[in-house]
Protein backbone atom coordinates (compact mmCIF):
# COMPACT_ATOMS: atom_id res chain seq x y z
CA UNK A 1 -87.08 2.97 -59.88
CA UNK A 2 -83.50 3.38 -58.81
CA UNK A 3 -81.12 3.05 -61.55
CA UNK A 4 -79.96 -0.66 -61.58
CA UNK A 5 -76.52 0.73 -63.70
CA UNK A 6 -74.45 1.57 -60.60
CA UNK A 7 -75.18 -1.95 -58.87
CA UNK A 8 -74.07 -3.90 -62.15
CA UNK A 9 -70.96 -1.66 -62.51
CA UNK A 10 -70.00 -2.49 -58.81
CA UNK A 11 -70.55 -5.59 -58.97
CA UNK A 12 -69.25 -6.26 -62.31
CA UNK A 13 -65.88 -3.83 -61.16
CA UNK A 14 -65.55 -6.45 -57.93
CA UNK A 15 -66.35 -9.47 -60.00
CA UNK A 16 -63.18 -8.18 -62.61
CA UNK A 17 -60.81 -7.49 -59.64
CA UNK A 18 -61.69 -10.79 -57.40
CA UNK A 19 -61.50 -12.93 -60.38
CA UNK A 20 -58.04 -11.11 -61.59
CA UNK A 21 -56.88 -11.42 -57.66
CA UNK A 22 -57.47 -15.02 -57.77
CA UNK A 23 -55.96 -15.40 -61.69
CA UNK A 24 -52.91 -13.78 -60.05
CA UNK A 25 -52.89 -15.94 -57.37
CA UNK A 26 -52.97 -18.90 -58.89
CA UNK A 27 -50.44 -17.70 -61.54
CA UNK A 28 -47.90 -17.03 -59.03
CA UNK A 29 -48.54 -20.45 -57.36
CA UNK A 30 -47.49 -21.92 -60.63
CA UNK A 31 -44.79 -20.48 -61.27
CA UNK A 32 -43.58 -21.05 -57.69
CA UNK A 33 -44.53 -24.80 -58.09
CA UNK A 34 -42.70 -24.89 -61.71
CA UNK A 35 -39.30 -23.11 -60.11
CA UNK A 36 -39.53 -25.53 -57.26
CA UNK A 37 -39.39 -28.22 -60.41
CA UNK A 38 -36.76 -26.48 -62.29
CA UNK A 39 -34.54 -26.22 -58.93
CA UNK A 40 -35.20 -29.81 -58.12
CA UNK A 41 -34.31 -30.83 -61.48
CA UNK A 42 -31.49 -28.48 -61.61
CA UNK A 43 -29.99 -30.40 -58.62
CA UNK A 44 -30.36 -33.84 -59.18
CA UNK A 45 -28.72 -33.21 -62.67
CA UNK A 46 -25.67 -31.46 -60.21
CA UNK A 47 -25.70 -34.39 -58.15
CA UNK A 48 -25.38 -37.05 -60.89
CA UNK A 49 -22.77 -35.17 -62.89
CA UNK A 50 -20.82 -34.53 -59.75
CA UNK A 51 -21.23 -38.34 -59.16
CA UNK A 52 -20.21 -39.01 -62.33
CA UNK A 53 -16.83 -37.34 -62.25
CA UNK A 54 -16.06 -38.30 -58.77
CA UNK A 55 -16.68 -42.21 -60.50
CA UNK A 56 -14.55 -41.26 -63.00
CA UNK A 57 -12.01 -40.11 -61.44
CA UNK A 58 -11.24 -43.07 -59.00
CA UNK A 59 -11.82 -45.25 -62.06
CA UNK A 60 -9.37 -43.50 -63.65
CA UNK A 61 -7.27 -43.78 -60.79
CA UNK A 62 -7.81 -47.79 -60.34
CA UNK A 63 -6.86 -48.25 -63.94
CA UNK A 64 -3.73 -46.52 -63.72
CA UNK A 65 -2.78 -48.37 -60.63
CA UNK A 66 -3.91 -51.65 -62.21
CA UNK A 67 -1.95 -50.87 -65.71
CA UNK A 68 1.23 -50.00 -63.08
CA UNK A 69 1.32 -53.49 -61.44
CA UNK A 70 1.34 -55.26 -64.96
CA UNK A 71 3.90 -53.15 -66.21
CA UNK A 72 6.20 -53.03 -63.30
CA UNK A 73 6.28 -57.10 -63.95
CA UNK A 74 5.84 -57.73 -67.31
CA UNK A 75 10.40 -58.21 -67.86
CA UNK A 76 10.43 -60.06 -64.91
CA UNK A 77 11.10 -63.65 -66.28
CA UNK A 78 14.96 -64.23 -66.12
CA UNK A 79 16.04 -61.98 -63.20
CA UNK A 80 19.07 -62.69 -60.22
CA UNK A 81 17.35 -63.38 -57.16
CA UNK A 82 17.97 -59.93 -56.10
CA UNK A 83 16.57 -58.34 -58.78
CA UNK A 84 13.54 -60.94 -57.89
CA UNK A 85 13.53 -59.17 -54.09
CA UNK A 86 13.44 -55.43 -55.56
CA UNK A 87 10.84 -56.47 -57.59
CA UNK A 88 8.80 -58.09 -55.23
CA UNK A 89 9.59 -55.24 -53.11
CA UNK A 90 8.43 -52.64 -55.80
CA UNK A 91 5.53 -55.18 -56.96
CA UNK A 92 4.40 -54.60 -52.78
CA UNK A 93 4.32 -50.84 -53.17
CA UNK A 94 2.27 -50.96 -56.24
CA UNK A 95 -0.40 -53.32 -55.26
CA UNK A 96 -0.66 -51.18 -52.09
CA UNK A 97 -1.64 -48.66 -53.95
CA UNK A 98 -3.89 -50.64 -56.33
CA UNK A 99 -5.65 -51.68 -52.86
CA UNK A 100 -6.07 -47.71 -51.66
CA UNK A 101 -7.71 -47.69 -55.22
CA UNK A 102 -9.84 -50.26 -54.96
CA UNK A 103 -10.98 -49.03 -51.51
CA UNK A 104 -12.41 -46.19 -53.13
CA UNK A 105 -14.23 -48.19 -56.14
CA UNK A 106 -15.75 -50.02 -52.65
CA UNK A 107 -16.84 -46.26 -51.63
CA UNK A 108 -17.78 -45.04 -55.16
CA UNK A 109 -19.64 -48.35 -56.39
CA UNK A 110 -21.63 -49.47 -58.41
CA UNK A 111 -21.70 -53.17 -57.07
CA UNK A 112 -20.38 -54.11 -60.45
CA UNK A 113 -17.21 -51.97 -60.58
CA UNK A 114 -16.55 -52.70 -56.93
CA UNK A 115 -16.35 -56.72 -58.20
CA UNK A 116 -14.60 -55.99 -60.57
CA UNK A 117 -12.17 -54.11 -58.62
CA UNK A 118 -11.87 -57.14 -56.13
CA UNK A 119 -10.95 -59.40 -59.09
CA UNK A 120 -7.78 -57.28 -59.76
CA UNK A 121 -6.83 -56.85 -56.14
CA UNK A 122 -6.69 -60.43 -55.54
CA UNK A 123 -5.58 -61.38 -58.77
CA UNK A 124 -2.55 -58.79 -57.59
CA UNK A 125 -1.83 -60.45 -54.38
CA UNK A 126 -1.61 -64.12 -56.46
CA UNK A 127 0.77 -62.31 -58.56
CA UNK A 128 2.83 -61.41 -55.34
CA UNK A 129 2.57 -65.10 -54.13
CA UNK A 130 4.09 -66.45 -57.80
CA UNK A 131 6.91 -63.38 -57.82
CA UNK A 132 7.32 -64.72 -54.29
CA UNK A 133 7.42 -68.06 -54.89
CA UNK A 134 10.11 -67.10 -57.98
CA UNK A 135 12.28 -65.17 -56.30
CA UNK A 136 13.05 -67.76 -53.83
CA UNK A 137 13.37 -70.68 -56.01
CA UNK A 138 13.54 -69.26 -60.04
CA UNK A 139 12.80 -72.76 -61.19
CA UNK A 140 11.38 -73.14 -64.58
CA UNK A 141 7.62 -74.09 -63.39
CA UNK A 142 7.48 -71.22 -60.94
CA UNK A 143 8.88 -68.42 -63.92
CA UNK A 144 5.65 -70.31 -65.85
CA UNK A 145 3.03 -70.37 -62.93
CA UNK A 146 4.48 -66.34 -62.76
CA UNK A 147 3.45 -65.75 -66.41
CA UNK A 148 0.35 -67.81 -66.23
CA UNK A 149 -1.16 -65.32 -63.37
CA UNK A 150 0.70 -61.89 -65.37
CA UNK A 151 -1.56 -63.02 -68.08
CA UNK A 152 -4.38 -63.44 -65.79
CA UNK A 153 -4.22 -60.18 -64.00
CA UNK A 154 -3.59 -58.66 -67.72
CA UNK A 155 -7.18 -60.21 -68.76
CA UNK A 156 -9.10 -58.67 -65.84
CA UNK A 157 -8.15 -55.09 -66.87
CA UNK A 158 -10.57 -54.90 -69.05
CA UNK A 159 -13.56 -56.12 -67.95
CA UNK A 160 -13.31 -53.61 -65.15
CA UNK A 161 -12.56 -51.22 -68.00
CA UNK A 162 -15.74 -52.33 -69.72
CA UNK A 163 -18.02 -52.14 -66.01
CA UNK A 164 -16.63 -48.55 -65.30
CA UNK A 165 -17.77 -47.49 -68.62
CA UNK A 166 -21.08 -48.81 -68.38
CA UNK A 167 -21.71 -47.17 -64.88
CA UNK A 168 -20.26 -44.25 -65.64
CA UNK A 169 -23.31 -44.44 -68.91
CA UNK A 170 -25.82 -45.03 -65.98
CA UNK A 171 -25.10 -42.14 -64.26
């Protein structure tokens, strides 16, 4: 009888290196498929934060326009009339730039901020009408209509403050 010892050890030795071949295999299709994860992940977490700052930034920006345009007219009440022109005129340059602002809240989003933007844009252009409206006639009522919106377009600050915070916590 032929001696059965060199048949097991073959096929034992090619059941060992097909099994360790395919062990291998499969290992290295793993790890592949986890570092495909770990880049994807990797990524997204890139995107957000790089989402996040650009957010930040023009939110940053907004507010700083926004705080400039209260500021520029908060010692308004009492002026000549052509201190009234100059700052209507200066009032014009800043909400320009409060509307560049806001145009890139409209890029940036979320839907929320980009209201709440909108709210201080227009809220800037009313205050141009009533600095308008006071320069060419400083009658008591208009210097009080004037106010009445300052204190207006003061109170909207910070509920966009409040929205750019929370999407700047969803991101």
């Amino acid at each position: 009888m032929p001696d059965n010892s060199l048949i097991v050890a073959a096929l034992t030795s090619v059941t060992a290196i097909t099994a360790s071949s395919l062990a291998s295999w499969l290992t290295s299709r793993g790890n592949a498929h986890a570092a495909r994860i770990q880049v994807n992940d990797a990524s997204a977490a890139q995107r957000r934060e790089g989402i996040r700052q650009t957010r930040r930034a023009a939110y940053l920006d907004l507010i700083d326009h926004a705080q400039a345009v209260a500021d520029g007219l908060r010692g308004v009440n009492g002026l000549s009339t052509t201190e009234y022109e100059a700052a209507l005129a200066a009032h014009r340059d800043r909400h320009q730039r409060l509307r560049r602002a806001v145009t890139l809240i409209d890029l940036e989003g979320p839907p929320a901020a980009q209201v709440a933007a909108s709210n201080l844009l227009i809220m800037s252009g009313t205050l141009g009408t009533a600095l308008a409206a006071t320069a060419e006639n400083a009658s008591r009522e208009n210097r009080r209509e004037f106010q009445e919106t300052l204190r207006s377009y003061i109170r909207l600050i910070r509920p966009f403050v409040d929205t750019a915070a929370a999407a700047l916590d969803e991101t």
